[in-house]
N, C-alpha and C. Protein backbone atom coordinates (compact mmCIF):
# COMPACT_ATOMS: atom_id res chain seq x y z
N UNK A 1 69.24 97.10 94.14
CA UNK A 1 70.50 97.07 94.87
C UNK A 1 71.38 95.96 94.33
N UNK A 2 73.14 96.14 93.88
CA UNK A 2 74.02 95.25 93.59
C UNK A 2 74.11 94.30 94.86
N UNK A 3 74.20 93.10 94.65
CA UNK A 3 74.54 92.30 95.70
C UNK A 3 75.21 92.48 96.70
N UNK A 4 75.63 92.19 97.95
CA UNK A 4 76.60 92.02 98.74
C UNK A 4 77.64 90.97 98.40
N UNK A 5 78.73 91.20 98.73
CA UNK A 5 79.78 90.62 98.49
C UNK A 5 80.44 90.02 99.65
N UNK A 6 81.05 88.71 99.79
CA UNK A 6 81.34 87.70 100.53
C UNK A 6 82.72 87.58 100.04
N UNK A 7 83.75 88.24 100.60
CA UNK A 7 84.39 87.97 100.55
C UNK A 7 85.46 86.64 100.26
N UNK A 8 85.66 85.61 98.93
CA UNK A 8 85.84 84.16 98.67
C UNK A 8 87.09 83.91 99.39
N UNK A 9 88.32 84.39 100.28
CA UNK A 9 89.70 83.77 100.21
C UNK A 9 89.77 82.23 101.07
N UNK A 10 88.87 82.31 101.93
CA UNK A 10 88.90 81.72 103.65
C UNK A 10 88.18 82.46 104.46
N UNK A 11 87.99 81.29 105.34
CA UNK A 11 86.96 81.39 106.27
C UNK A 11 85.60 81.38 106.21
N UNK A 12 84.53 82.00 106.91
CA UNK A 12 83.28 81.85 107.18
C UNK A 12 82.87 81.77 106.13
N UNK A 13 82.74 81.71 104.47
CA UNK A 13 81.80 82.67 103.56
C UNK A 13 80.76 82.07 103.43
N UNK A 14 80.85 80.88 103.52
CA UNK A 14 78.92 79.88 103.62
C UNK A 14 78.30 80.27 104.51
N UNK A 15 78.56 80.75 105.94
CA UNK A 15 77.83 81.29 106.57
C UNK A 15 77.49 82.18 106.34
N UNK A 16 78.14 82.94 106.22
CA UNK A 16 77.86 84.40 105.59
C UNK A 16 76.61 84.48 104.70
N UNK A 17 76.65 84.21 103.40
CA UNK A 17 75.76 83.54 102.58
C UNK A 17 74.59 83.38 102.94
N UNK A 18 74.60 81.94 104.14
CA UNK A 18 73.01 81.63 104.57
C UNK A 18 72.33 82.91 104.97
N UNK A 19 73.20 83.57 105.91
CA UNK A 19 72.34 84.08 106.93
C UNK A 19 71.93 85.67 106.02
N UNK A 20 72.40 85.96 104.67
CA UNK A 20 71.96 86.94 103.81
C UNK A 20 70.87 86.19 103.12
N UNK A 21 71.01 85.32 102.76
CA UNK A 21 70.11 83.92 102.50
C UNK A 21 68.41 84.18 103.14
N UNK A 22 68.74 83.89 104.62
CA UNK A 22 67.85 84.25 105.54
C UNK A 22 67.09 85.42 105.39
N UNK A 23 67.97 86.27 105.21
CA UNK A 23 66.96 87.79 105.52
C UNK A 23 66.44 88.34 103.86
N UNK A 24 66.87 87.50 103.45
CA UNK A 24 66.05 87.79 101.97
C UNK A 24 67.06 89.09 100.92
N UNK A 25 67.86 89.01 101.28
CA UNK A 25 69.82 90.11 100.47
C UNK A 25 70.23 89.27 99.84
N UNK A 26 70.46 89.59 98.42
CA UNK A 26 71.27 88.99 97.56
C UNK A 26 72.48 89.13 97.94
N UNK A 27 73.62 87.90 97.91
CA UNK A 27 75.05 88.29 98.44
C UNK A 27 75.13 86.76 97.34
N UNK A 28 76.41 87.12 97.11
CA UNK A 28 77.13 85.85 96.56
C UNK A 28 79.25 86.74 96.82
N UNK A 29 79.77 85.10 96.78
CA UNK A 29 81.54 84.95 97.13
C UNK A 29 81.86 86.08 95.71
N UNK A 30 83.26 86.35 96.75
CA UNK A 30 83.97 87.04 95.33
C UNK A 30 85.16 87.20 95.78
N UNK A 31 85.92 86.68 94.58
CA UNK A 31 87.27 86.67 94.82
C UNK A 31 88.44 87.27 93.77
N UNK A 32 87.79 88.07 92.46
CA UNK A 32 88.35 89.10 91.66
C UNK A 32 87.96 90.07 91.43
N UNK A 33 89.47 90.96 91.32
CA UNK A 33 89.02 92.51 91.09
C UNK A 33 87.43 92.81 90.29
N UNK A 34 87.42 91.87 89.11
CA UNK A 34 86.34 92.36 88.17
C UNK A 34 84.99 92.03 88.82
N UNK A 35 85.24 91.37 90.04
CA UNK A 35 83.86 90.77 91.01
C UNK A 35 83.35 92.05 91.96
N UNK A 36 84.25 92.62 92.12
CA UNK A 36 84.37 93.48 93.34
C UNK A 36 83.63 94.97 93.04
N UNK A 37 83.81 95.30 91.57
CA UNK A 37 83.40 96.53 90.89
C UNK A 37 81.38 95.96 90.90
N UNK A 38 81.16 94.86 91.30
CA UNK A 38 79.40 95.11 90.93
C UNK A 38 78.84 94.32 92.32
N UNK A 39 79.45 94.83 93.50
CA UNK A 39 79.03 94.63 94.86
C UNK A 39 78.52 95.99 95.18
N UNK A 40 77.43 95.95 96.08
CA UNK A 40 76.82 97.02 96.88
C UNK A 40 77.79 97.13 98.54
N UNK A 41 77.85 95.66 98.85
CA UNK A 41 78.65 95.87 100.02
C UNK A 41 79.48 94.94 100.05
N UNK A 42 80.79 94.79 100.88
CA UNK A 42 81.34 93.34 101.46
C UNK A 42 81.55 92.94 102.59
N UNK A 43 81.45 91.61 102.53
CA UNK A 43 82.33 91.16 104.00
C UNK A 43 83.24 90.60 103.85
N UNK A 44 84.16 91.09 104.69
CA UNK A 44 85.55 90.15 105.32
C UNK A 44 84.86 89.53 106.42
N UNK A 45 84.79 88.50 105.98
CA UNK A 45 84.64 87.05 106.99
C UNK A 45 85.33 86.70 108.09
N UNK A 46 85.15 86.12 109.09
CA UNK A 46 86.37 85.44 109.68
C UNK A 46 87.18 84.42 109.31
N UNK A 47 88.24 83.59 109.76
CA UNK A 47 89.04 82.80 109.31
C UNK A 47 90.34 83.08 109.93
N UNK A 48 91.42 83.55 108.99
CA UNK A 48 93.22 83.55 109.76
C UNK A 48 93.37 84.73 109.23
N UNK A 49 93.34 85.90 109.99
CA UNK A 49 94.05 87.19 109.52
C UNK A 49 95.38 87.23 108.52
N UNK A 50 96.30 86.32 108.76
CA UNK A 50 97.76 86.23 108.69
C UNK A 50 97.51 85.49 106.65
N UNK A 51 96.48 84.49 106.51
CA UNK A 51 96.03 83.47 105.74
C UNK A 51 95.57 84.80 104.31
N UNK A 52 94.56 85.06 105.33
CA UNK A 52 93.39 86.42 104.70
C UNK A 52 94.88 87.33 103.80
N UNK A 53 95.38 87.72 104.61
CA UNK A 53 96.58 88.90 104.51
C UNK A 53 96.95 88.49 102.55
N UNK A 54 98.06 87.46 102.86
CA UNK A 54 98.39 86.76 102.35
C UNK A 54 98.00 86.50 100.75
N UNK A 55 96.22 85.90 100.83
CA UNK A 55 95.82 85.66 100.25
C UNK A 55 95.50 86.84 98.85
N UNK A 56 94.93 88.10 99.55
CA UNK A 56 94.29 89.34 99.21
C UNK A 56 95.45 89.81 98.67
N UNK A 57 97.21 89.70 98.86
CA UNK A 57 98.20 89.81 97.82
C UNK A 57 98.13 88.98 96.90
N UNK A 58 98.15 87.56 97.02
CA UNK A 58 98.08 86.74 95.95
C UNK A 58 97.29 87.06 94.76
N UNK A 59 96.06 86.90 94.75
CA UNK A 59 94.83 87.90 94.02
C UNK A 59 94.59 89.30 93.65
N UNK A 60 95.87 89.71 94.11
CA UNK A 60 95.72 91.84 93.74
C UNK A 60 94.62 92.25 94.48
N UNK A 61 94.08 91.91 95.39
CA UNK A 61 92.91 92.78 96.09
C UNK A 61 93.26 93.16 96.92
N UNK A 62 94.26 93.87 97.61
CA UNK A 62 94.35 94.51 99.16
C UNK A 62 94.69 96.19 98.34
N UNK A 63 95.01 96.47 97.44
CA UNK A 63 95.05 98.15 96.82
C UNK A 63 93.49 98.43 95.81
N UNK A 64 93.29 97.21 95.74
CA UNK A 64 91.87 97.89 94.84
C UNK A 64 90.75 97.61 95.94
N UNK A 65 90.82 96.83 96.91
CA UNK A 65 89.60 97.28 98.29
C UNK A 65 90.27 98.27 98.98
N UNK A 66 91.48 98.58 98.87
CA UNK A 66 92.19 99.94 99.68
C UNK A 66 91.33 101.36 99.23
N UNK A 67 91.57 101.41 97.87
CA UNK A 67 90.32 102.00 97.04
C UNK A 67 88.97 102.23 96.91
N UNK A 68 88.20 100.92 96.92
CA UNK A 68 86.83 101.04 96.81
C UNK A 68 86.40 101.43 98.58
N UNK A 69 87.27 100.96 99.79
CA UNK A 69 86.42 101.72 101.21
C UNK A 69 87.10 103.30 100.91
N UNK A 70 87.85 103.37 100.32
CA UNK A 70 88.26 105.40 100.18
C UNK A 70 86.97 105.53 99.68
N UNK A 71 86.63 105.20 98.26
CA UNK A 71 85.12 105.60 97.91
C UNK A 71 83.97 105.41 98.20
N UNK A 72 84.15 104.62 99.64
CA UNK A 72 82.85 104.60 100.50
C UNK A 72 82.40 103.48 100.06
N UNK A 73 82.54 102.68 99.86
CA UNK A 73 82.32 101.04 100.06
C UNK A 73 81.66 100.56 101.88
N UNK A 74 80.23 100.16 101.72
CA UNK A 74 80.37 99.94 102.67
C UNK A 74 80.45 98.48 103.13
N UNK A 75 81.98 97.66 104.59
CA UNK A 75 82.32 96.77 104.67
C UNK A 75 82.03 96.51 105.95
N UNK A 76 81.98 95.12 106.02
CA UNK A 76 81.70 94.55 107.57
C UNK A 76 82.64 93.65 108.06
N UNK A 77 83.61 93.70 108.68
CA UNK A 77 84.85 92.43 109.15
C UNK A 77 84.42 91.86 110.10
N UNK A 78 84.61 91.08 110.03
CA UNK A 78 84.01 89.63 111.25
C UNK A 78 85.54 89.17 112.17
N UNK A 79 85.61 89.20 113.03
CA UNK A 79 86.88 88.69 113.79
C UNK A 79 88.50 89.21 112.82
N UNK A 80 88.69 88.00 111.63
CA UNK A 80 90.09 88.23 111.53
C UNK A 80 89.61 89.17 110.38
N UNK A 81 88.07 89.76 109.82
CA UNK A 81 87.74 90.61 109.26
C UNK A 81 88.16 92.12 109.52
N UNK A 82 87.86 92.21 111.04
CA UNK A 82 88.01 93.32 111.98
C UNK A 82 89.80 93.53 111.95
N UNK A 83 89.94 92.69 111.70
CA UNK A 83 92.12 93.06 111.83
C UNK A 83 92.30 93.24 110.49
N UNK A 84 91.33 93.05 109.18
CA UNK A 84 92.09 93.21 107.76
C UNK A 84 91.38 94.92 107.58
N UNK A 85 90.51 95.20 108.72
CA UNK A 85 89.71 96.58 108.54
C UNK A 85 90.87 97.82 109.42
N UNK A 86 91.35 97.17 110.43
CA UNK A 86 91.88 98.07 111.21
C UNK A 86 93.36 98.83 110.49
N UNK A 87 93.20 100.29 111.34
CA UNK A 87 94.38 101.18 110.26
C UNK A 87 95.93 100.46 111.39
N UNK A 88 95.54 100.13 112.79
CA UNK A 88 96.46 99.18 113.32
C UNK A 88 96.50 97.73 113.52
N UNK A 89 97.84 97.20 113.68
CA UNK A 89 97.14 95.49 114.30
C UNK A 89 98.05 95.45 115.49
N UNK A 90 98.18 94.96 116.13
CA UNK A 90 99.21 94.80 117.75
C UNK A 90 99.47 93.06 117.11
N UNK A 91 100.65 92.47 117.55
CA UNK A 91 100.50 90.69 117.35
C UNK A 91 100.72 90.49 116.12
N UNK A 92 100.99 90.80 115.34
CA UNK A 92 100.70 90.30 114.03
C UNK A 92 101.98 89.95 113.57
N UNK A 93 102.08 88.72 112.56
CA UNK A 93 103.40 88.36 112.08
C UNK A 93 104.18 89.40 111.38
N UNK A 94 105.50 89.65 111.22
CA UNK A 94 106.30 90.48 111.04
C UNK A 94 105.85 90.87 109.34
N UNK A 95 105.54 92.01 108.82
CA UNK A 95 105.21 91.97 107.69
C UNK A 95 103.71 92.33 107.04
N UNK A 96 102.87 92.05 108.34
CA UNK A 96 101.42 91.84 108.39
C UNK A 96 100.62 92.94 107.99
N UNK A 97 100.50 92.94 107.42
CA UNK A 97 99.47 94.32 106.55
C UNK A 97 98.04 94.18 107.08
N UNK A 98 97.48 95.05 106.84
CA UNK A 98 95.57 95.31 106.81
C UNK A 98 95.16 95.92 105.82
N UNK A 99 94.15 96.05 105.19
CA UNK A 99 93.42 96.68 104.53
C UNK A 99 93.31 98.72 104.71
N UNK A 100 93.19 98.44 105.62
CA UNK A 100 93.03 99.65 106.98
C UNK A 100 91.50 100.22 106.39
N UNK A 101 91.37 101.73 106.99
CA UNK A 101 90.27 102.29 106.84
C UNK A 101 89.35 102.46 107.91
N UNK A 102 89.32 101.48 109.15
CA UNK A 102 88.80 102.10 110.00
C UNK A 102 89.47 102.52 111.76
N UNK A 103 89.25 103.03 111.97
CA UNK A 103 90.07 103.94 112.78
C UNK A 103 90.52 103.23 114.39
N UNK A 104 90.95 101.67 114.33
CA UNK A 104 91.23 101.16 115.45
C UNK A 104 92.54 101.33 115.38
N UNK A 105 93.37 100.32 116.63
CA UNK A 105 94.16 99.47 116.98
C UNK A 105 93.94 97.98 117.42
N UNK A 106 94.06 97.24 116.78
CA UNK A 106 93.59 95.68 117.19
C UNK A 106 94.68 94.66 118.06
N UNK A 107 94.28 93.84 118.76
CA UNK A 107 94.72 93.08 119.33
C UNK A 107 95.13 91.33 118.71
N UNK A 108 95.59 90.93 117.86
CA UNK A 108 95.20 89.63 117.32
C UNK A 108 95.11 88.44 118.68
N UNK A 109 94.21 88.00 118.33
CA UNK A 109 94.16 86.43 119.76
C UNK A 109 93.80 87.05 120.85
N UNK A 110 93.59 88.23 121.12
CA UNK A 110 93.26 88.79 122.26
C UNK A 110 93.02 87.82 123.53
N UNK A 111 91.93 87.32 122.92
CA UNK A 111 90.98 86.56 124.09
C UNK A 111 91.37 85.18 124.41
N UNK A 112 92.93 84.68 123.89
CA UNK A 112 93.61 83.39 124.03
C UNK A 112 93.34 82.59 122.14
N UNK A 113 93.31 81.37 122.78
CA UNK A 113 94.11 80.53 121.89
C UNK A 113 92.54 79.99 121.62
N UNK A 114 91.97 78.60 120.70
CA UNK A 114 91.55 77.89 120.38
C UNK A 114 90.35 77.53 121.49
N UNK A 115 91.05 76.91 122.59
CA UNK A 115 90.65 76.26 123.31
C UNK A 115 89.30 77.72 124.52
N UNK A 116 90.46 78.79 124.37
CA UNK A 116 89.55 79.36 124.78
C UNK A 116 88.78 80.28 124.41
N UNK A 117 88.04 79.54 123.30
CA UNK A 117 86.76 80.54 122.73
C UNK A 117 86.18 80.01 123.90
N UNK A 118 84.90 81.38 123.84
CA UNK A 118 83.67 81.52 124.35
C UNK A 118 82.44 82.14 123.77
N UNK A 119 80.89 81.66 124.51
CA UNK A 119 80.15 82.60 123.64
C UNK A 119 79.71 83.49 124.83
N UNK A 120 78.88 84.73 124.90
CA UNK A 120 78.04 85.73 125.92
C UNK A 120 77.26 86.32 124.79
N UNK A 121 76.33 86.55 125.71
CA UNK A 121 74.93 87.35 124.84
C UNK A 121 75.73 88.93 125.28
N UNK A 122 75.70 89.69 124.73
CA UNK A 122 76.13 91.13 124.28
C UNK A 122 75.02 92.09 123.84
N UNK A 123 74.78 93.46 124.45
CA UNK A 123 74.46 94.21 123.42
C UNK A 123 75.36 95.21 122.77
N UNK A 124 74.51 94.99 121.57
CA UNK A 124 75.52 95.83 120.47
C UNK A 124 74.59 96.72 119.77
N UNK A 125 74.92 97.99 120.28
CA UNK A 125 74.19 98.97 119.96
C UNK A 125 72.53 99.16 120.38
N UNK A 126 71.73 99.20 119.73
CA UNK A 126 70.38 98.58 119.95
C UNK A 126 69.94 97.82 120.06
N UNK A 127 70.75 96.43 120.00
CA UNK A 127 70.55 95.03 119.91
C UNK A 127 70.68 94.36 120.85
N UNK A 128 69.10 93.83 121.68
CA UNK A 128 69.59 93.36 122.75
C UNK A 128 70.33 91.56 122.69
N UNK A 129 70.75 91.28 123.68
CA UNK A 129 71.14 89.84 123.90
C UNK A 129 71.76 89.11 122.55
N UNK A 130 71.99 89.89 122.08
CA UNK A 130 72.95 89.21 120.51
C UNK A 130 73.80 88.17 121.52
N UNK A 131 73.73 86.86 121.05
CA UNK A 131 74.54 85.50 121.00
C UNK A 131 76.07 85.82 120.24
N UNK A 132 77.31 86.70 121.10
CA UNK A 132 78.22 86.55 120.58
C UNK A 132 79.14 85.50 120.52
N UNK A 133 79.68 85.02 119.53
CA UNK A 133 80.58 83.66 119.72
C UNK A 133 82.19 84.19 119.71
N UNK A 134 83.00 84.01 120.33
CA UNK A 134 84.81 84.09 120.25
C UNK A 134 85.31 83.16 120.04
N UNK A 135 85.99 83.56 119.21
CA UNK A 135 86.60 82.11 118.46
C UNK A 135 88.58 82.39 118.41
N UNK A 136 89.38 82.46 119.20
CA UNK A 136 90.27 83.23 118.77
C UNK A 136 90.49 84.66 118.73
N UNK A 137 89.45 85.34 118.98
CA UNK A 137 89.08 86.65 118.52
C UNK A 137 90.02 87.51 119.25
N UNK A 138 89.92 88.98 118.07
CA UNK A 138 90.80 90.29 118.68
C UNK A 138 90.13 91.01 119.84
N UNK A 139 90.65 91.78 120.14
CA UNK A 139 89.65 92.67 120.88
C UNK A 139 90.25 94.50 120.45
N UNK A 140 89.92 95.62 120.93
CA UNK A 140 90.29 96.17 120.23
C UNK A 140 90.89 97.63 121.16
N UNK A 141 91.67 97.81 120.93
CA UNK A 141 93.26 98.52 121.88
C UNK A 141 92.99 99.92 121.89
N UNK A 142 92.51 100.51 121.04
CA UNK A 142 92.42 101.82 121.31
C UNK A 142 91.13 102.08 119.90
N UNK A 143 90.15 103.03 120.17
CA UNK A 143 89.84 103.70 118.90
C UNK A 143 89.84 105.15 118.90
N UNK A 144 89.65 105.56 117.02
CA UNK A 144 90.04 107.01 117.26
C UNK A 144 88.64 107.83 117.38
N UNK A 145 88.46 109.20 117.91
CA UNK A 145 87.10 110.11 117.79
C UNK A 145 86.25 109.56 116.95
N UNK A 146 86.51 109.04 115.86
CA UNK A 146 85.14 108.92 114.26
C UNK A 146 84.92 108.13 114.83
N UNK A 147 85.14 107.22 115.51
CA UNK A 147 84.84 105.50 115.64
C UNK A 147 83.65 105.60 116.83
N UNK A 148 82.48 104.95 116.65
CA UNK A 148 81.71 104.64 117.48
C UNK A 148 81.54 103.14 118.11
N UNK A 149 81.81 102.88 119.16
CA UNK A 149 81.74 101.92 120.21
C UNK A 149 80.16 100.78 120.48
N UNK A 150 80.05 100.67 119.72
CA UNK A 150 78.66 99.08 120.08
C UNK A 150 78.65 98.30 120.96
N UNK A 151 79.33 97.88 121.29
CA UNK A 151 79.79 96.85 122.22
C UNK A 151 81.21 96.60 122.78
N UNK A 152 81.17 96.41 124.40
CA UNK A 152 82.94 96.45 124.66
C UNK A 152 82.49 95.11 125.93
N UNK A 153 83.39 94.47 126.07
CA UNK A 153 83.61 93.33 127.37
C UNK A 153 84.57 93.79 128.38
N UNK A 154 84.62 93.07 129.34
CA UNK A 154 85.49 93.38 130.58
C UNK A 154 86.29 92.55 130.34
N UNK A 155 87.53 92.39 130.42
CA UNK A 155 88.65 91.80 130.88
C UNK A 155 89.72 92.51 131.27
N UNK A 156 90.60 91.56 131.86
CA UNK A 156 91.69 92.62 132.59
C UNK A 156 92.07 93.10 133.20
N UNK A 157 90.52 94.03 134.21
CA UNK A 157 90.63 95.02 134.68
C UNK A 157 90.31 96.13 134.06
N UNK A 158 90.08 95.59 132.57
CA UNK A 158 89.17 97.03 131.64
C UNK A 158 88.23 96.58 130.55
N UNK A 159 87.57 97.59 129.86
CA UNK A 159 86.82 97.17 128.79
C UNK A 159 87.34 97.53 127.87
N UNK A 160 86.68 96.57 126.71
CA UNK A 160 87.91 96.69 125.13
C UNK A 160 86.68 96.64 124.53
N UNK A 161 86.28 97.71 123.35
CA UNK A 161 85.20 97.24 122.36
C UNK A 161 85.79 95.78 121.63
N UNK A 162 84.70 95.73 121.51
CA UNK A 162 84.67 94.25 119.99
C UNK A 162 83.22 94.40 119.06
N UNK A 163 82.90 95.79 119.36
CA UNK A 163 82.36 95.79 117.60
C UNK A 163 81.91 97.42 118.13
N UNK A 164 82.15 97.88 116.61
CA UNK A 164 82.54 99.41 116.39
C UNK A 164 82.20 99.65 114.92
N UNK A 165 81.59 100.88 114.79
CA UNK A 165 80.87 101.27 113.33
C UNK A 165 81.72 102.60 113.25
N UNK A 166 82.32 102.76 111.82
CA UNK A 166 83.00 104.20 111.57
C UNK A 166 82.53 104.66 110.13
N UNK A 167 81.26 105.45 109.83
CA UNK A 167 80.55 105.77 108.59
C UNK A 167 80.58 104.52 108.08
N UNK A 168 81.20 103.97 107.01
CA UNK A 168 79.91 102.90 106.16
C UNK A 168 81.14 101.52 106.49
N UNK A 169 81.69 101.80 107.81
CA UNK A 169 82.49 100.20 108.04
C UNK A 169 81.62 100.13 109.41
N UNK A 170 81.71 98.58 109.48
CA UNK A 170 81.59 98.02 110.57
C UNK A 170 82.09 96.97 111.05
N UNK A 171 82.53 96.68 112.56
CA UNK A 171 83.40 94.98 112.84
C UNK A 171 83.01 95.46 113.89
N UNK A 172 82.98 93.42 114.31
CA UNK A 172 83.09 92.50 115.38
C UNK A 172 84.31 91.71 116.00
N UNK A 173 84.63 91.29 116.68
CA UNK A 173 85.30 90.57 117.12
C UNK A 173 85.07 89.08 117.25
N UNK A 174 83.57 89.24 117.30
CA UNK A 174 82.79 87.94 117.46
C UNK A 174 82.09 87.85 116.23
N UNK A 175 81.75 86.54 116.17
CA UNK A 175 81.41 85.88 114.61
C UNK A 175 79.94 85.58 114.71
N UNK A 176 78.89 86.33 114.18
CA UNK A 176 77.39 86.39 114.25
C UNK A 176 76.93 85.29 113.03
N UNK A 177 78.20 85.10 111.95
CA UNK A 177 77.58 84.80 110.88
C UNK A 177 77.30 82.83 111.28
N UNK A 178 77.74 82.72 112.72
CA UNK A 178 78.13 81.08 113.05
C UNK A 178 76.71 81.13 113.85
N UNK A 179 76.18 81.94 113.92
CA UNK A 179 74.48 81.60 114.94
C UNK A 179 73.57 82.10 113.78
N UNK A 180 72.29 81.78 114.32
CA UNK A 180 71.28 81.67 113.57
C UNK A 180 70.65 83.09 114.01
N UNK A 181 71.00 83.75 114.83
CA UNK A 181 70.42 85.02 114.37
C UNK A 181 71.25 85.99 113.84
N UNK A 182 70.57 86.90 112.98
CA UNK A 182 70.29 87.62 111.65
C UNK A 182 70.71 88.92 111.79
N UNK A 183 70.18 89.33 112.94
CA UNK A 183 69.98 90.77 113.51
C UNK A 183 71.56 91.75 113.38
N UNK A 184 72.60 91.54 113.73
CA UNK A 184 73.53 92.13 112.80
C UNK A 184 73.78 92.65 111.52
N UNK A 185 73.70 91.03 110.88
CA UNK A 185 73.71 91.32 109.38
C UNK A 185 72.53 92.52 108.82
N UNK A 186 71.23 92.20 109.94
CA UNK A 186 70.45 93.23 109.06
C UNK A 186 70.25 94.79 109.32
N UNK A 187 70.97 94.86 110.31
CA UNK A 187 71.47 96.03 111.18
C UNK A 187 72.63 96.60 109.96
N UNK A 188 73.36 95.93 109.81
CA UNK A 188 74.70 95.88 108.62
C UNK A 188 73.92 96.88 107.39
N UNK A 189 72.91 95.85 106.81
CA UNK A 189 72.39 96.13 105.74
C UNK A 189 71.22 97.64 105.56
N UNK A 190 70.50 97.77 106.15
CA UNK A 190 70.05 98.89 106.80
C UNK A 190 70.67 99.98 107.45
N UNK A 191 71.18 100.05 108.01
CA UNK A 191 72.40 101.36 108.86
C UNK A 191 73.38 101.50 108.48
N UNK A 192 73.79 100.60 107.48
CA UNK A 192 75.29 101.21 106.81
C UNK A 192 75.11 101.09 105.24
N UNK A 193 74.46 100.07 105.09
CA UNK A 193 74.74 100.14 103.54
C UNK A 193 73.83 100.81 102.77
N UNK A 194 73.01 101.03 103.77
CA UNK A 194 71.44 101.79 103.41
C UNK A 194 71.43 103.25 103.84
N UNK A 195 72.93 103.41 104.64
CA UNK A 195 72.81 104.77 104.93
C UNK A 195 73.52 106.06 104.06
């Protein structure tokens, strides 16, 4: 198997790293087109959607990963990962592009500002008591039929998923790669990239 790919612009990617590290998956950063052609999978990390955006023009990579998830690339977005995956964003600075490809509408900041991250144990999918962390995080506004639902929270007065699998994508809202358990990533690696 080609490595996994860690997305290099910003944000999480050392975490990322360890915790492929951990489960015994080759992954190493990548941050050019010619990097991108000998990945098995990637992640969009968390970090600044708006930053991320930005960046992925600077470098020519937002039409050639537009490309490789058409050809079934399979990707995992982590928080501002999950907004560079979504075919919508709600919030976003005037201009704000995504990657798109999987079949949401996202919320940016959903869950407030800085101050009010939080963590809750979640299940997500088969996974019991996953340690989710919010950091800033989206939550997610609408999805379409393909999209399958893992996990959703209450607020509001309603529930909003924050992590959703659509064939070989997957995102969170919450950032798994900042705790020490694994069980995502290897859920990731097995059920999507293995599928």
């Amino acid at each position: 198997m080609l490595p996994i790919g860690v997305l290099n612009l910003q944000g999480d990617v050392a975490e990322h790293l360890n915790i492929f590290k951990q489960i015994g998956v080759p992954a190493l950063p990548v941050k050019r087109t010619n990097e991108i052609a000998g990945i098995s999978a990637l992640i969009l990390p968390g970090g600044e959607s708006t930053t991320l955006w930005k960046l992925l023009r600077i470098f020519n990579l937002m039409d050639p990963l537009r490309e490789r998830i058409k050809e079934g690339l399979p990707v995992y977005g982590t928080c501002a990962g999950m907004i560079l995956l979504a075919n919508h964003v709600l919030d976003g600075i005037d201009g704000q592009e995504s990657i798109g490809g999987l079949g949401i509408t996202v919320r940016r900041n959903a869950f407030g500002r800085q101050v009010d991250s939080f963590e809750m144990d979640l299940k997500v999918g088969s996974i019991e008591r996953f340690p989710a962390v919010f950091i800033r995080a989206p939550w997610i506004e609408n999805v379409e039929s393909t999209v399958e639902v893992l996990a959703s929270v209450w607020r509001e007065e309603r529930e909003y998923p924050v992590a959703v699998k659509q064939g070989k994508l997957l995102a969170t809202s919450f950032h798994p790669e900042v705790t020490a358990d694994a069980r995502i990533h290897q859920y990731f690696v097995e059920a999507v990239v293995g599928a």
